[in-house]
C-alpha atoms as a PDB file:
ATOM      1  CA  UNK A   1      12.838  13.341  -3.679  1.00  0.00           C
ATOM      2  CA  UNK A   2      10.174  12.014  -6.335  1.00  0.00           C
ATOM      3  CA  UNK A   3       9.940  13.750  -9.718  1.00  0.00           C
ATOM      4  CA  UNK A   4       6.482  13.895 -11.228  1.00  0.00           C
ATOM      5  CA  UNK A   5       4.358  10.932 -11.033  1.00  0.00           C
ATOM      6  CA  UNK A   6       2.125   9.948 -14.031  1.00  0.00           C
ATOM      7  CA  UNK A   7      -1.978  10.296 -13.018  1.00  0.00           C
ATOM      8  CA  UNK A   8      -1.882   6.292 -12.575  1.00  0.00           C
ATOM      9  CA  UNK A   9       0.387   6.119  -9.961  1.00  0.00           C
ATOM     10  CA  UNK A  10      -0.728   8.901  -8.028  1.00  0.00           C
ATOM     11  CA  UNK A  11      -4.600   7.330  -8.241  1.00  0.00           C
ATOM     12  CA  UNK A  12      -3.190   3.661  -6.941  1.00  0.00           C
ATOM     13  CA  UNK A  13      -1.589   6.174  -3.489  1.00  0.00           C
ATOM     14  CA  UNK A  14      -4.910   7.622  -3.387  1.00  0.00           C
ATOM     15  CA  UNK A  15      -6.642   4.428  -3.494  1.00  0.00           C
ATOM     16  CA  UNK A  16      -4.171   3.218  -1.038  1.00  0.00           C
ATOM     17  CA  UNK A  17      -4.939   5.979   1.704  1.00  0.00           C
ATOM     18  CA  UNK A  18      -8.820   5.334   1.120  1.00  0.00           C
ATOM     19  CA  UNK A  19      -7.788   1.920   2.275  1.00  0.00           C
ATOM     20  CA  UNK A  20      -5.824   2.564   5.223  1.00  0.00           C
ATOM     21  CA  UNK A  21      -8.780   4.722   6.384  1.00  0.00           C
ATOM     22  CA  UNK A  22     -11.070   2.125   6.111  1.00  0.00           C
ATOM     23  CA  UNK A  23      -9.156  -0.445   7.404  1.00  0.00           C
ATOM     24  CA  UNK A  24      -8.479   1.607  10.344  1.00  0.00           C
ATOM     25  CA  UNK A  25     -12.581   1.767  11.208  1.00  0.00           C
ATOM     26  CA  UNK A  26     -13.135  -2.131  10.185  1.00  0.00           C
ATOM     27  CA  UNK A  27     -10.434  -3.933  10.149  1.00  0.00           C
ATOM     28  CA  UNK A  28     -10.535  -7.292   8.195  1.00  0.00           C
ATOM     29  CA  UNK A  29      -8.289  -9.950   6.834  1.00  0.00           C
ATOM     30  CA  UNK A  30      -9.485  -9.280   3.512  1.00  0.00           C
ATOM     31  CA  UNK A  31      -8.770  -5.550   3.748  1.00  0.00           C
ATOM     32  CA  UNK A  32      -5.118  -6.045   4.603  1.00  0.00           C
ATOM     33  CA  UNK A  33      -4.737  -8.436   2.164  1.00  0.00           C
ATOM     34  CA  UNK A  34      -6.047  -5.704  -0.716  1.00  0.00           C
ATOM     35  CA  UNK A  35      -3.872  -3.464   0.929  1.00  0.00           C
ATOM     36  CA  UNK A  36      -0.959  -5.824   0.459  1.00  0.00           C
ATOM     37  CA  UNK A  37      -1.808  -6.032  -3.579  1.00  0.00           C
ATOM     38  CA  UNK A  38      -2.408  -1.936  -3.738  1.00  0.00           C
ATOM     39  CA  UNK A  39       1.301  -1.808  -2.068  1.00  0.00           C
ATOM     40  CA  UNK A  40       2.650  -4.543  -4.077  1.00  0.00           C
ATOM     41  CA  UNK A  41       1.374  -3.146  -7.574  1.00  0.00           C
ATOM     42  CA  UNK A  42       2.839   0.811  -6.513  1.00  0.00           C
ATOM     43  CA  UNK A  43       6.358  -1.168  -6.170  1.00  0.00           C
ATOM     44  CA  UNK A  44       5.591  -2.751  -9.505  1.00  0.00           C
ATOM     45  CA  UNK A  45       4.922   0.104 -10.975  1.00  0.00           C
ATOM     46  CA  UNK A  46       7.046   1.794 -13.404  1.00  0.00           C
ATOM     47  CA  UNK A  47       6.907   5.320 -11.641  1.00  0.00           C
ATOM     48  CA  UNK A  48       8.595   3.917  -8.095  1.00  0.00           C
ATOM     49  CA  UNK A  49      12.023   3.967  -9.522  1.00  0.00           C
ATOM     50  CA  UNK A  50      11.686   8.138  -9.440  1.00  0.00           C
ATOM     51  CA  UNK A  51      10.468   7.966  -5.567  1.00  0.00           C
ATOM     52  CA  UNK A  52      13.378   6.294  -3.920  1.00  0.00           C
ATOM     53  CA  UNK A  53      12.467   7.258  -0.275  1.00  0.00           C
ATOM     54  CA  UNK A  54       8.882   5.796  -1.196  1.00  0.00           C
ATOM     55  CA  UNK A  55       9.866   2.726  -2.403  1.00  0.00           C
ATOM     56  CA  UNK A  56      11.740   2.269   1.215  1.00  0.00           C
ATOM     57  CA  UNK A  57       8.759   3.416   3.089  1.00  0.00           C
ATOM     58  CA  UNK A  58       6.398   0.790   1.251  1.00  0.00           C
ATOM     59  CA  UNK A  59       8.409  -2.210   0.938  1.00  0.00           C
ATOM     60  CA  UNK A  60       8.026  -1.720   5.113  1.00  0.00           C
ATOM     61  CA  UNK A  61       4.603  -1.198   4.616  1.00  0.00           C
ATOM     62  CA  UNK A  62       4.240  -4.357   2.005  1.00  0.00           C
ATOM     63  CA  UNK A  63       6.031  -6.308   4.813  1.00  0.00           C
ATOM     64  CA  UNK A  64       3.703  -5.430   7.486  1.00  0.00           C
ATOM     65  CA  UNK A  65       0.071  -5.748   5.407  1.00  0.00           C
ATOM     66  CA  UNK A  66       1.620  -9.366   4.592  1.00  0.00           C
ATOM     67  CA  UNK A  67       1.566 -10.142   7.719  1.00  0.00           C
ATOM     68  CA  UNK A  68      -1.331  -8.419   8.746  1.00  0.00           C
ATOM     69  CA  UNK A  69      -3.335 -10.317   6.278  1.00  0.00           C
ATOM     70  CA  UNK A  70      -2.058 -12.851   7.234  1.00  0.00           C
ATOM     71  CA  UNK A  71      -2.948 -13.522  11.216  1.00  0.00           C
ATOM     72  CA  UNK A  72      -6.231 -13.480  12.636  1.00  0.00           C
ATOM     73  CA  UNK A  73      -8.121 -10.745  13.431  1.00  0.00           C
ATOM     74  CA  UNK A  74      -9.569 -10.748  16.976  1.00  0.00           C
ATOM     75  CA  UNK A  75     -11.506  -8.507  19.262  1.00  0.00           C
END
């Protein structure tokens, strides 16, 4: 269960999903690799402490987006 979330942390998820979104109409390299940093500063952040299942769920995610921005993208 997370408590309350200050406005910060709850604008870097929303900024997240916006990414996700796009990413999943043009994916890019680039875009999973901003992904990666949007996941990696919401586990930095202060507020993920108070959101255990969340911090589970994005250090998956974090692993993934590495390696997503990582490979090549093909067609």
């Amino acid at each position: 269960m997370c408590l309350t979330a200050s406005s910060e942390f709850n604008y870097l998820e929303s900024w997240l999903v916006m990414l996700l979104t796009t990413y999943n109409n043009n994916p890019s390299n680039g875009l999973a690799q901003t992904i990666s940093f949007y996941l990696n500063k919401l586990l930095c952040h202060d507020d993920i402490n108070f959101c255990g299942d969340k911090r589970c769920e994005y250090l998956a995610m974090q692993r993934f987006w590495r390696w997503h921005g990582a490979k090549k993208i093909t067609d």
